[in-house]
C-alpha atoms as a PDB file:
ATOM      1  CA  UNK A   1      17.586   9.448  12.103  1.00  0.00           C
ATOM      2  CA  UNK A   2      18.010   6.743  14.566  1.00  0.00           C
ATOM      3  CA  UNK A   3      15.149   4.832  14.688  1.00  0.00           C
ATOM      4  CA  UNK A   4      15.002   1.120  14.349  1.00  0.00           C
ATOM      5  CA  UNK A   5      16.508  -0.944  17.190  1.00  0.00           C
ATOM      6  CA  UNK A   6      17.132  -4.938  17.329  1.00  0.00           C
ATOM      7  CA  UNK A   7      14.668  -4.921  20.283  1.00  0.00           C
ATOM      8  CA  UNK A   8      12.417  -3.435  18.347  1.00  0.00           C
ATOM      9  CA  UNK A   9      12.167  -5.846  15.466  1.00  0.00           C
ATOM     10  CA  UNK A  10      12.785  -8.694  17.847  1.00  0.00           C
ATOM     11  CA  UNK A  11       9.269  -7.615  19.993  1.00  0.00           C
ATOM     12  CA  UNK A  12       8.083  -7.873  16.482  1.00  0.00           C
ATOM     13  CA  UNK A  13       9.125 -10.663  14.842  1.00  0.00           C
ATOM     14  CA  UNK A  14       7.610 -12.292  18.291  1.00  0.00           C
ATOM     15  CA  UNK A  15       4.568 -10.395  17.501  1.00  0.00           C
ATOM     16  CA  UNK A  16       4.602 -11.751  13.982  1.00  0.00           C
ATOM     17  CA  UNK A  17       5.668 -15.493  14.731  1.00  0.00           C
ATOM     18  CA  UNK A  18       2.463 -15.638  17.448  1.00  0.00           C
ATOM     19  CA  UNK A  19       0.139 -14.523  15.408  1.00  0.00           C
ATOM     20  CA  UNK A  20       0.785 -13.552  11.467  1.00  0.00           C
ATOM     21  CA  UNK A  21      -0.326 -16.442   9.156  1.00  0.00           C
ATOM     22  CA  UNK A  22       2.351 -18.131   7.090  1.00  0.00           C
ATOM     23  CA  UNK A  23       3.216 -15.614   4.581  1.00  0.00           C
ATOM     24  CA  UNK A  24       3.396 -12.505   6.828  1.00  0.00           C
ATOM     25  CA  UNK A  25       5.656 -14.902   8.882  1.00  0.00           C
ATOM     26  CA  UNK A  26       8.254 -15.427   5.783  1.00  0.00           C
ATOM     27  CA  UNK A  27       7.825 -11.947   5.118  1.00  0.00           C
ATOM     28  CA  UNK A  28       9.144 -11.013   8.776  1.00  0.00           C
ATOM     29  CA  UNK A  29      11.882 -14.055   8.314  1.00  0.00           C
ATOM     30  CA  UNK A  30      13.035 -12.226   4.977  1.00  0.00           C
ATOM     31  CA  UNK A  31      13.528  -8.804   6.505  1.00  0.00           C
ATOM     32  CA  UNK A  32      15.226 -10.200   9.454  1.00  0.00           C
ATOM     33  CA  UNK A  33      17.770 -12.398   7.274  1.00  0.00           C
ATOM     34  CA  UNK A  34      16.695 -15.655   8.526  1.00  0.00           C
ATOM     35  CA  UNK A  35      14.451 -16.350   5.574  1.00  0.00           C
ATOM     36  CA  UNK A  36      14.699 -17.329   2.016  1.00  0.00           C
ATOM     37  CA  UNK A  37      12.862 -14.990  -1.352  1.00  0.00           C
ATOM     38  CA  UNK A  38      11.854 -19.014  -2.413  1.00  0.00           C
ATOM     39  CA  UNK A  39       9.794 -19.601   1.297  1.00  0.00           C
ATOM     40  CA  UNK A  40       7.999 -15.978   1.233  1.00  0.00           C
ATOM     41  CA  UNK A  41       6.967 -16.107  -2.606  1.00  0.00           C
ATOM     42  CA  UNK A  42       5.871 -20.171  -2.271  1.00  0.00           C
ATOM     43  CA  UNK A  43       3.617 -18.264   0.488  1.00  0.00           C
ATOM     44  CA  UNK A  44       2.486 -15.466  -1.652  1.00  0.00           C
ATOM     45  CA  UNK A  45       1.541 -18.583  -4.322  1.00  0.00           C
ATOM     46  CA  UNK A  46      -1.005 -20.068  -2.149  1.00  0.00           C
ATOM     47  CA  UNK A  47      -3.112 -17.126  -2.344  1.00  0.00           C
ATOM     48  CA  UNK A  48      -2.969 -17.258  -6.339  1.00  0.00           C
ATOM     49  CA  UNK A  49      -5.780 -18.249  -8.702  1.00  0.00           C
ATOM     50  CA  UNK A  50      -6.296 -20.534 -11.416  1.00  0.00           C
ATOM     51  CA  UNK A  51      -6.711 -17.973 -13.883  1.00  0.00           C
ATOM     52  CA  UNK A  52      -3.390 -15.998 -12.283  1.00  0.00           C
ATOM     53  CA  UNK A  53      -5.211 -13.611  -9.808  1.00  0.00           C
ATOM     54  CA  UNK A  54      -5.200 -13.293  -5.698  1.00  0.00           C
ATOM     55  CA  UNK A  55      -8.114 -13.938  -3.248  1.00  0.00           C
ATOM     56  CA  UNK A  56      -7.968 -15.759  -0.135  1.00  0.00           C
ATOM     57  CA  UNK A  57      -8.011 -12.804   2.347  1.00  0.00           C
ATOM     58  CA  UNK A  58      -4.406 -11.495   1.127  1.00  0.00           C
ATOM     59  CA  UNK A  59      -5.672  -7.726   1.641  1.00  0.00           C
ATOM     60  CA  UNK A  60      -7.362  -8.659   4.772  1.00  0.00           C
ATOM     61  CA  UNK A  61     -10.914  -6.874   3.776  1.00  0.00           C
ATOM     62  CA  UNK A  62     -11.226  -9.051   0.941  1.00  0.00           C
ATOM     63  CA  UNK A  63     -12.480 -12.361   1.317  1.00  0.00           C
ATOM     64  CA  UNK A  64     -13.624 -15.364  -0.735  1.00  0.00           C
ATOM     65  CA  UNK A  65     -11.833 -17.259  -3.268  1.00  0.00           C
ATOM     66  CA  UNK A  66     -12.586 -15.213  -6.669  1.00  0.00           C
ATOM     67  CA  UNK A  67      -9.596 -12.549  -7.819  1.00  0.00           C
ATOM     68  CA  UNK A  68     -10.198  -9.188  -6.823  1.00  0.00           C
ATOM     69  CA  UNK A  69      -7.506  -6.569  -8.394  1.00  0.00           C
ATOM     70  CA  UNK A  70      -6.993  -5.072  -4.805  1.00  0.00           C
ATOM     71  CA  UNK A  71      -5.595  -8.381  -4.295  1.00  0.00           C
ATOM     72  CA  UNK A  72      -3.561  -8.146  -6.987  1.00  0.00           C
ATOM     73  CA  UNK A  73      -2.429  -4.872  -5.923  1.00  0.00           C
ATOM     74  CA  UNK A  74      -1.202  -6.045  -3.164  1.00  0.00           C
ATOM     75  CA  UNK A  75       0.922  -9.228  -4.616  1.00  0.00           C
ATOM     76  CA  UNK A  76       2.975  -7.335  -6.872  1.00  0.00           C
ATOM     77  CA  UNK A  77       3.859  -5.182  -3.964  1.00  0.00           C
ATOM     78  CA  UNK A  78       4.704  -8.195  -1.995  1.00  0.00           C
ATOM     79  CA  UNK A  79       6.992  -9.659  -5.195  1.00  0.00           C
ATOM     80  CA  UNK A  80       8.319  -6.348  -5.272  1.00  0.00           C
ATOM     81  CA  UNK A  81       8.937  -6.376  -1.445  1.00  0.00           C
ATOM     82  CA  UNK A  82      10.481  -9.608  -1.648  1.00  0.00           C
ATOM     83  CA  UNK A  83      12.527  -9.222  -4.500  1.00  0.00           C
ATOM     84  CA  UNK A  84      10.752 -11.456  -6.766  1.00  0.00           C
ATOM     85  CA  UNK A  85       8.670  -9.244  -9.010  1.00  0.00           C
ATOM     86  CA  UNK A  86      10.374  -9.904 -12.596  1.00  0.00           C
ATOM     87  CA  UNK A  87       9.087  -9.954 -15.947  1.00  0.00           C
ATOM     88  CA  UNK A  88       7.518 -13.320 -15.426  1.00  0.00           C
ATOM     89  CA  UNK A  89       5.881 -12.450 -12.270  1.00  0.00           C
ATOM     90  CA  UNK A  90       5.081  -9.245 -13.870  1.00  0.00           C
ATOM     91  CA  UNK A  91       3.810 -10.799 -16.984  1.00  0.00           C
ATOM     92  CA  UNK A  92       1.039 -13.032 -15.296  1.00  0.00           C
ATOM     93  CA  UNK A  93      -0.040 -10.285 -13.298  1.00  0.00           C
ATOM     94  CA  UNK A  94      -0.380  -7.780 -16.389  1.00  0.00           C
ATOM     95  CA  UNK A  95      -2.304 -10.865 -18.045  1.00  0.00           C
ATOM     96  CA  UNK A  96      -4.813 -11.326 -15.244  1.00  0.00           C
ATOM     97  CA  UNK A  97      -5.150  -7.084 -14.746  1.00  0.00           C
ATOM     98  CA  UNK A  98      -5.734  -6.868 -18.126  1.00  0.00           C
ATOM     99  CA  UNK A  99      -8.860  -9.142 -18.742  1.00  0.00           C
ATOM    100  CA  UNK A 100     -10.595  -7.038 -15.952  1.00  0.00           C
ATOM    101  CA  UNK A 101      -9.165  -3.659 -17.355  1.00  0.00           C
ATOM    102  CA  UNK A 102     -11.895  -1.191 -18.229  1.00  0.00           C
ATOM    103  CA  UNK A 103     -11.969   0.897 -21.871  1.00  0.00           C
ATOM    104  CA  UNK A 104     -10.219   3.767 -20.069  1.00  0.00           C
ATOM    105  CA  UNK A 105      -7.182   1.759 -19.038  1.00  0.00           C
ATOM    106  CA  UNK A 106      -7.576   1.629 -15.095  1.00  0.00           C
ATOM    107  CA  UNK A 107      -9.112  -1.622 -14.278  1.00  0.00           C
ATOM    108  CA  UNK A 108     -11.746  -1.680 -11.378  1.00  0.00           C
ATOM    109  CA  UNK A 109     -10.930  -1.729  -7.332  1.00  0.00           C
ATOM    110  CA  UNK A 110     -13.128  -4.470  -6.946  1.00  0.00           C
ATOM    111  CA  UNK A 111     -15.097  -6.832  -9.299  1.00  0.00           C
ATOM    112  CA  UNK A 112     -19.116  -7.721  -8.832  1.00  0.00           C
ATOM    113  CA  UNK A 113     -18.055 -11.104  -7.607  1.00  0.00           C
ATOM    114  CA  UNK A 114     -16.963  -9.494  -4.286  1.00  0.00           C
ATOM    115  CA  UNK A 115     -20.334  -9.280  -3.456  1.00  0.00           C
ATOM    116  CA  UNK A 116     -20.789 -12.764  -2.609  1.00  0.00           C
ATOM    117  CA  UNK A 117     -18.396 -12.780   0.059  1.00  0.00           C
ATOM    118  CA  UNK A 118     -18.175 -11.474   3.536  1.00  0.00           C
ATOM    119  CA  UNK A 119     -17.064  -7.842   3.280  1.00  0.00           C
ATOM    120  CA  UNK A 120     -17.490  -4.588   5.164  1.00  0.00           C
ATOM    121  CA  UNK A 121     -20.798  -3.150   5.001  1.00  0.00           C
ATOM    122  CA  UNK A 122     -19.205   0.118   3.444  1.00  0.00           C
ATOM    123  CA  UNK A 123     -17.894  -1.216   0.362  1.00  0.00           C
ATOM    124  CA  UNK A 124     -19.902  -1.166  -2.660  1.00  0.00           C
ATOM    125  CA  UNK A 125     -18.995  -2.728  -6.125  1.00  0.00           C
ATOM    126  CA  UNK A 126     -17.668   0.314  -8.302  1.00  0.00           C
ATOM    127  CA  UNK A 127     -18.897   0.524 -11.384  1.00  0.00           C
ATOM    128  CA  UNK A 128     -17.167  -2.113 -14.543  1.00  0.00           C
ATOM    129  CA  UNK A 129     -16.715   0.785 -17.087  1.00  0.00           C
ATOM    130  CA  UNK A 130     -14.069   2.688 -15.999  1.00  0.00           C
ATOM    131  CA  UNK A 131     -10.814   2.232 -13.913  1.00  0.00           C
ATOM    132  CA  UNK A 132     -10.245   2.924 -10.495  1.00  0.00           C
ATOM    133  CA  UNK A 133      -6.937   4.903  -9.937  1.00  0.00           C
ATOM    134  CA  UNK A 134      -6.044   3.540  -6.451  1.00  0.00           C
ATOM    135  CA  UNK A 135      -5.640  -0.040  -7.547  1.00  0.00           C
ATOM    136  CA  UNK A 136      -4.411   0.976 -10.641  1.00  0.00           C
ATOM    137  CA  UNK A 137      -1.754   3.674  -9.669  1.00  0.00           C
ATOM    138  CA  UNK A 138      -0.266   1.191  -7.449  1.00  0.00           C
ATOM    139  CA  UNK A 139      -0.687  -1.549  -9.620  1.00  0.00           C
ATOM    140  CA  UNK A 140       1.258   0.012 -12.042  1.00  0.00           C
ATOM    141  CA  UNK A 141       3.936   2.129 -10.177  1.00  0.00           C
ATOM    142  CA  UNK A 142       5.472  -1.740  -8.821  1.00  0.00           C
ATOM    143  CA  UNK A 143       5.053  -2.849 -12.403  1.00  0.00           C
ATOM    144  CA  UNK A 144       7.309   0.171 -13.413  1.00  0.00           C
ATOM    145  CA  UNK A 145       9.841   0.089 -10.703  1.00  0.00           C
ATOM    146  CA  UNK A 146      10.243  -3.385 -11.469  1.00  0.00           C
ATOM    147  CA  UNK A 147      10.800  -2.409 -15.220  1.00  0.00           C
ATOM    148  CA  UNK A 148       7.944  -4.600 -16.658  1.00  0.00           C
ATOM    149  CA  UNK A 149       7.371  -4.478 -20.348  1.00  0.00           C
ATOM    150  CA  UNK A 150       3.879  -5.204 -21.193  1.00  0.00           C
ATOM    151  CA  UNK A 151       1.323  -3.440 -23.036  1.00  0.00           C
ATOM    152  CA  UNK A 152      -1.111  -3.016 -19.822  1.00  0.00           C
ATOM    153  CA  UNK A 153       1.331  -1.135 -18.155  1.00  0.00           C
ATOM    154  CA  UNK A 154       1.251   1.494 -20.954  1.00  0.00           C
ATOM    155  CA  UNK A 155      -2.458   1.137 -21.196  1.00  0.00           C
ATOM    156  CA  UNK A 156      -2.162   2.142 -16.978  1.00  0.00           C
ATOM    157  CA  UNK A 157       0.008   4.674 -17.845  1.00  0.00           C
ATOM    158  CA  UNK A 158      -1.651   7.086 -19.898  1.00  0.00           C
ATOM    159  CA  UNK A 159      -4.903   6.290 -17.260  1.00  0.00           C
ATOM    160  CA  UNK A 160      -2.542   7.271 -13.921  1.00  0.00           C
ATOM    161  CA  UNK A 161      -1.599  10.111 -15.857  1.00  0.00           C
ATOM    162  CA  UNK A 162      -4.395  11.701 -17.124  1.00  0.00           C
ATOM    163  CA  UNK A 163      -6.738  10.938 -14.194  1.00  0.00           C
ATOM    164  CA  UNK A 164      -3.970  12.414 -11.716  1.00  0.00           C
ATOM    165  CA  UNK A 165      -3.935  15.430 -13.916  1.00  0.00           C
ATOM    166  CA  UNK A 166      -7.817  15.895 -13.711  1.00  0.00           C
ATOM    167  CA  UNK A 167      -7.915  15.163  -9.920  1.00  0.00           C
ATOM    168  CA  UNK A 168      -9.514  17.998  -7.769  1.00  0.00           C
ATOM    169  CA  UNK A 169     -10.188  16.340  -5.189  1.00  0.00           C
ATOM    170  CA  UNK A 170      -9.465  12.907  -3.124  1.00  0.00           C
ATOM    171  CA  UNK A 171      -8.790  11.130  -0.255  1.00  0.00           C
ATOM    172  CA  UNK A 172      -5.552   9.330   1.678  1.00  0.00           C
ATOM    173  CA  UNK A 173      -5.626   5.397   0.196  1.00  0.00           C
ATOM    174  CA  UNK A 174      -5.867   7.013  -2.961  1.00  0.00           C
ATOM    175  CA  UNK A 175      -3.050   8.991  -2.969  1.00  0.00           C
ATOM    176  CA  UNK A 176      -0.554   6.720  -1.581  1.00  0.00           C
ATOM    177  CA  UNK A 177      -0.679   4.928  -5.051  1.00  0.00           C
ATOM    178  CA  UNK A 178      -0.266   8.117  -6.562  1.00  0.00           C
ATOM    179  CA  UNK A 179       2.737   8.792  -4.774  1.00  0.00           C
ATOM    180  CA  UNK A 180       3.674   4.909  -5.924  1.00  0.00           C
ATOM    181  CA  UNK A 181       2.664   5.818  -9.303  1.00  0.00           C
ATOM    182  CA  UNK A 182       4.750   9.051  -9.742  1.00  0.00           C
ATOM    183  CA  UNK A 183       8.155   7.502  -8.175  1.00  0.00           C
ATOM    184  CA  UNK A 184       8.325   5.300 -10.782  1.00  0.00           C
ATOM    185  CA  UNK A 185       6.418   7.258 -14.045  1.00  0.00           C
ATOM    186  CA  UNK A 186       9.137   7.418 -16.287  1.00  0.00           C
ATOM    187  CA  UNK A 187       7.973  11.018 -17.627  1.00  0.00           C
ATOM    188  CA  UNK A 188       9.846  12.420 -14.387  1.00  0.00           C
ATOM    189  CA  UNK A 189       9.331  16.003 -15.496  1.00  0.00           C
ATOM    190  CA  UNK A 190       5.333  15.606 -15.383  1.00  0.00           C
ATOM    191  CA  UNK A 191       5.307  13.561 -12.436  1.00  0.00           C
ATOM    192  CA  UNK A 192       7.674  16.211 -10.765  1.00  0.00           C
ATOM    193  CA  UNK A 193       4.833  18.908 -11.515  1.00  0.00           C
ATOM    194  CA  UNK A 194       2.074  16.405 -10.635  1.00  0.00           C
ATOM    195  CA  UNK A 195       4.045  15.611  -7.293  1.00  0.00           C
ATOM    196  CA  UNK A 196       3.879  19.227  -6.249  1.00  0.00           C
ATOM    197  CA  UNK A 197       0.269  20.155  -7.082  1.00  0.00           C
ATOM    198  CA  UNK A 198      -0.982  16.995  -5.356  1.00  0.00           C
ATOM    199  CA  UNK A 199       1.448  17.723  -2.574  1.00  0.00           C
ATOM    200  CA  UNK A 200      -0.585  21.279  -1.849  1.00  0.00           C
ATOM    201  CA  UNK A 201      -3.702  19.111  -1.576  1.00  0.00           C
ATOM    202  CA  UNK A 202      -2.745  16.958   0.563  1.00  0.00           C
ATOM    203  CA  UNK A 203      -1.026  19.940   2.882  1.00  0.00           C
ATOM    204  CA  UNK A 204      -3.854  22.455   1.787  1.00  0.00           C
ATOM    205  CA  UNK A 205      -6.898  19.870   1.943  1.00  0.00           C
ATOM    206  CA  UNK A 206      -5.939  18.327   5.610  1.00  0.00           C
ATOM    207  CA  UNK A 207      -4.995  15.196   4.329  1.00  0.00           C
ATOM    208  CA  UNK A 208      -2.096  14.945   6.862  1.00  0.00           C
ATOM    209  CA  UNK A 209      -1.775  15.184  10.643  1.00  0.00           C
ATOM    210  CA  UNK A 210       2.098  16.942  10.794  1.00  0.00           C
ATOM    211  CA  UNK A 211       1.688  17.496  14.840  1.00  0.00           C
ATOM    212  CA  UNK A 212       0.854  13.772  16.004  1.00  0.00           C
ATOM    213  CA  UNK A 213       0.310  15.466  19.041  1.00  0.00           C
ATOM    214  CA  UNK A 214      -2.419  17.487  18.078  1.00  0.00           C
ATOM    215  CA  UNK A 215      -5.094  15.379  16.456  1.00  0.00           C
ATOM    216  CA  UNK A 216      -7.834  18.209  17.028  1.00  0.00           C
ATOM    217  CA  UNK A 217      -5.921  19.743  14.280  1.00  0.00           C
ATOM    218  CA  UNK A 218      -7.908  18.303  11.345  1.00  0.00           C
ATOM    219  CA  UNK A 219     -10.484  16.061  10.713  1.00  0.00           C
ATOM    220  CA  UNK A 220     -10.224  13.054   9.913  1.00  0.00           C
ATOM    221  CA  UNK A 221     -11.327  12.342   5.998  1.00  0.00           C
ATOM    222  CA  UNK A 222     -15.133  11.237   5.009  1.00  0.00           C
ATOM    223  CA  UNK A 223     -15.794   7.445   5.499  1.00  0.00           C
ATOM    224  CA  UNK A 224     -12.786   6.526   7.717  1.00  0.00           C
ATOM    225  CA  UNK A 225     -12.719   6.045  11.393  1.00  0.00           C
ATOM    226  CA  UNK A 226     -12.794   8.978  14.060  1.00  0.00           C
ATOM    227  CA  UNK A 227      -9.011   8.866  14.533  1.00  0.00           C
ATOM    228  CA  UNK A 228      -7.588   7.335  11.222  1.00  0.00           C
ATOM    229  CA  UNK A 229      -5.183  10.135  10.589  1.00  0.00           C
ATOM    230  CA  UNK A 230      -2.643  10.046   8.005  1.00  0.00           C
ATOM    231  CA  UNK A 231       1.213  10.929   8.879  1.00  0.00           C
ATOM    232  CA  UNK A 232       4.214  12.148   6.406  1.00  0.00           C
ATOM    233  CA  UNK A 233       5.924   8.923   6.229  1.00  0.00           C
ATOM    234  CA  UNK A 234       2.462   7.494   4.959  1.00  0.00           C
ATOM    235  CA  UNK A 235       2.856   9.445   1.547  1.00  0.00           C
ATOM    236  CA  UNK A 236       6.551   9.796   1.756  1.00  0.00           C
ATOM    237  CA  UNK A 237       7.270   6.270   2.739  1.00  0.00           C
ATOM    238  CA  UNK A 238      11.289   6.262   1.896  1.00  0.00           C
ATOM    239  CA  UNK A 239      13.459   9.462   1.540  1.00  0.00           C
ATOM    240  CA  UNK A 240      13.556   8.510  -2.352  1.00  0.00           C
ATOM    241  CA  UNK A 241       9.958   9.476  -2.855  1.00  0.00           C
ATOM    242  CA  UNK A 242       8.785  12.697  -4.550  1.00  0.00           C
ATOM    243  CA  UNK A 243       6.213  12.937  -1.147  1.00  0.00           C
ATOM    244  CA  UNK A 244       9.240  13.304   0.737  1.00  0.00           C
ATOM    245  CA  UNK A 245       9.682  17.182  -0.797  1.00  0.00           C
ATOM    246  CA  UNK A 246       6.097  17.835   0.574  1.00  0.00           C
ATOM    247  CA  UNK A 247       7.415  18.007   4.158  1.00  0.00           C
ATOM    248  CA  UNK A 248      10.089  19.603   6.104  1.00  0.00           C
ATOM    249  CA  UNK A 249      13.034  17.418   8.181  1.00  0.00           C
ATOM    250  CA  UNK A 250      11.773  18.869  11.362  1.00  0.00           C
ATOM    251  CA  UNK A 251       7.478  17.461  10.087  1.00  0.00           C
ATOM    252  CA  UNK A 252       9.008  13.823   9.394  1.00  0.00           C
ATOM    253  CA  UNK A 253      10.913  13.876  12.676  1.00  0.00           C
ATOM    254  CA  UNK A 254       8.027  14.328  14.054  1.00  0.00           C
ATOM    255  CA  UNK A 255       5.716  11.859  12.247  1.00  0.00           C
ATOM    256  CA  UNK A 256       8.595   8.855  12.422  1.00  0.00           C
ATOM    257  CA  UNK A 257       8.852   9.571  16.320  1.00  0.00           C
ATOM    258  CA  UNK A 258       5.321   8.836  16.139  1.00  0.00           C
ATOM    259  CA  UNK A 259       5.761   5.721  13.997  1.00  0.00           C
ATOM    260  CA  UNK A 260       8.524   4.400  16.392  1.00  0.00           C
ATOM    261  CA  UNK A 261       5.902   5.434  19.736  1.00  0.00           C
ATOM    262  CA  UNK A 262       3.078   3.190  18.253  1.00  0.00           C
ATOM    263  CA  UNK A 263       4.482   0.051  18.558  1.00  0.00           C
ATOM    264  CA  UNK A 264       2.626  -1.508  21.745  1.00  0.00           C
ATOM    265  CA  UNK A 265       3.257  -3.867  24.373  1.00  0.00           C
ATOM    266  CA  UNK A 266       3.161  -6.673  22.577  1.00  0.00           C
ATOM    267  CA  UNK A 267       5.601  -6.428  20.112  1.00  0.00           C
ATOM    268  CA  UNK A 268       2.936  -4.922  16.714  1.00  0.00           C
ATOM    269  CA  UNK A 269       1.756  -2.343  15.481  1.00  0.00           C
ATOM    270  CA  UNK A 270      -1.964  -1.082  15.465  1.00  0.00           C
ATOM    271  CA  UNK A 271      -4.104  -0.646  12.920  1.00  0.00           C
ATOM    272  CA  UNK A 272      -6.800   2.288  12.790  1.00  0.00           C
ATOM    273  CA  UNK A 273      -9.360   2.314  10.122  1.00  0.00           C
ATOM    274  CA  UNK A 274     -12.702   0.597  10.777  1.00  0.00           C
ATOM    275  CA  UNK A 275     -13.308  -2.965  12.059  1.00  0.00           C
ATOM    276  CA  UNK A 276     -16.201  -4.489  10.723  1.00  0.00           C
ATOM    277  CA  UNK A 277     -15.240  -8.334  11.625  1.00  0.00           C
ATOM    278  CA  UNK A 278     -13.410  -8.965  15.164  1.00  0.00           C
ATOM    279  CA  UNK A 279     -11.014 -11.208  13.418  1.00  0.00           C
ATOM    280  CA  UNK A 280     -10.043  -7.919  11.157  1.00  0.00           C
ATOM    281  CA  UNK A 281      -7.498  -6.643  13.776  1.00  0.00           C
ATOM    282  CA  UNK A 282      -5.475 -10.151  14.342  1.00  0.00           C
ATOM    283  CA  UNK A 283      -5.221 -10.933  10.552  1.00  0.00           C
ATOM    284  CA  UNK A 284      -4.055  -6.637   9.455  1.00  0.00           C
ATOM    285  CA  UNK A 285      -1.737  -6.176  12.251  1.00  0.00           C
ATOM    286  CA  UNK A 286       0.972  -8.573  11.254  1.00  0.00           C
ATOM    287  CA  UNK A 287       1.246  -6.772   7.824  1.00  0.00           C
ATOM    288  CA  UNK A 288       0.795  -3.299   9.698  1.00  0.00           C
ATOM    289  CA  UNK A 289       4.019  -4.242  11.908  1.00  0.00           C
ATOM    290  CA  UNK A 290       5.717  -5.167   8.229  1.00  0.00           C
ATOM    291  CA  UNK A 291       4.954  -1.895   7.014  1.00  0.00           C
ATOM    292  CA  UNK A 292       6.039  -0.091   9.849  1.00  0.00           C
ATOM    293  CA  UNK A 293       9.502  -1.738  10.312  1.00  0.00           C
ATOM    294  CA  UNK A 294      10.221  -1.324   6.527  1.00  0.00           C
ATOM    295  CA  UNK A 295       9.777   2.293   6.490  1.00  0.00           C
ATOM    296  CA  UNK A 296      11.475   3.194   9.369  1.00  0.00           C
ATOM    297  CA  UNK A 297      14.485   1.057   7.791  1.00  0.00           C
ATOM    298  CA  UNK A 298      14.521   3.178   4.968  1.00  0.00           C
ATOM    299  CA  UNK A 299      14.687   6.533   7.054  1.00  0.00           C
ATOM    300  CA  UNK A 300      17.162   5.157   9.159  1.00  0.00           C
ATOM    301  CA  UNK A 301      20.399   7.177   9.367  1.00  0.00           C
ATOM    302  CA  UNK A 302      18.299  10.520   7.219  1.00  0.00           C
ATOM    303  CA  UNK A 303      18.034  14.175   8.660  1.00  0.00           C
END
């Protein structure tokens, strides 16, 4: 599939330089070859904790200085982005994850200190005594891509595995970090079987627009916005992944054309979910327009 051009990631490395913060700008750097795996993770460092967590507003929704494990979430997919997620890397991270790691294994989306922070009037604090499997799925799929030895990634193992086998039900943001989780599970004939039944919900339950062109097709899931729909390459996000069996060549033409057709004037790419805080759109979009070039670089030249 031909997809990415240099215009393209020129109009967004533009986009990116006027108005992603440092980090997202090393990021962009780094996928263009101009940058340097040092410059991005000395970035990624700044939003680091005493006590080896994340805060400062590096998942945009999350504000404040304490740790949240969405945070963390999202650095080791950065290190693992950048090349930089090794056993050290890994090691902190596993240390901080696991002192906030309920009895079940999964540690929490959120901690009760978020609640002292700005934050969208939807999100309440989950409850401390059991894990929650979209930080933890994720968490732990980079953690095993990455080959990281550690005794909370076993712990996050056995969670991932028995909460995807007793899930019924669920909702997109969820089940991208089970698709993250089950790449990289190293029990490939389970996550195989798991891959398919979760598939069928997501094709079964609505979960995914496959005609961008038709959004009155579905609705769009409980709690997000009117038109946050979810596309193929959102689940299948390189032709590696076990998603990318859930949908024919002809459905992921389709939803990349899409992909390439939302990039807008000015060089990024648009977010959709729900703005509670004007300044919400200028801070996501960089890392939207990140997202979007990296998978279309990893479908380029398929089908």
């Amino acid at each position: 599939m031909a997809l990415i051009t240099d215009t393209m990631t020129e109009r967004s490395a533009e986009f990116v330089c006027l108005t992603g913060g440092v980090l997202d700008q090393r990021r962009m750097a780094l996928f263009t070859g101009s940058g340097s795996r040092e410059a991005a993770l000395a970035a990624l460092d700044a939003h680091r904790t005493p006590d080896g967590g994340f805060a400062f507003a590096l998942e945009p929704d999350v504000k404040g200085p304490d740790p949240q494990p969405l945070a963390a979430m999202t650095a080791l997919e950065i290190l693992d982005e950048i090349g930089a997620l090794d056993q050290r890397a890994g090691g902190k991270a596993c240390d901080w994850l696991a002192r906030h790691t309920a009895p079940d294994g999964g540690v929490p989306d959120l901690l009760t200190t978020i609640e002292k922070y700005p934050r969208p009037p939807w999100v309440q604090v989950p409850a401390q005594d059991h894990g929650g499997l979209l930080t933890t799925a994720r968490a732990a799929g980079m953690l095993l891509k990455n080959r990281i030895e550690d005794q909370w990634v076993d712990g996050a193992v056995a969670f991932c595995s028995k909460a995807i086998d007793g899930l019924q039900a669920s909702h997109p943001y969820e089940l991208y970090s089970v698709v993250a989780f089950l790449d990289h599970c190293p029990d490939r004939a389970w996550a195989q079987a798991a891959s398919k039944r979760i598939g069928d919900l997501v094709r079964e339950g609505g979960l995914v627009l496959l005609d961008p062109a038709n959004p009155e097709g579905i609705s769009t899931a409980p709690g997000y916005a009117e038109h946050e729909f979810s596309f193929a390459y959102d689940f299948a996000t390189t032709p590696e992944s076990l998603a990318a069996g859930w949908f024919t060549k002809a459905e992921l033409r389709l939803a990349l054309d899409h992909l390439v057709a939302e990039q807008r004037e000015d060089g990024g790419w648009p977010i959709h979910y729900k703005l509670w805080n004007p300044a919400i759109e200028q801070q996501a979009r960089p890392g939207a327009t990140l997202r979007a070039l990296r998978v279309l670089k990893a479908w380029e030249g398929e089908g």
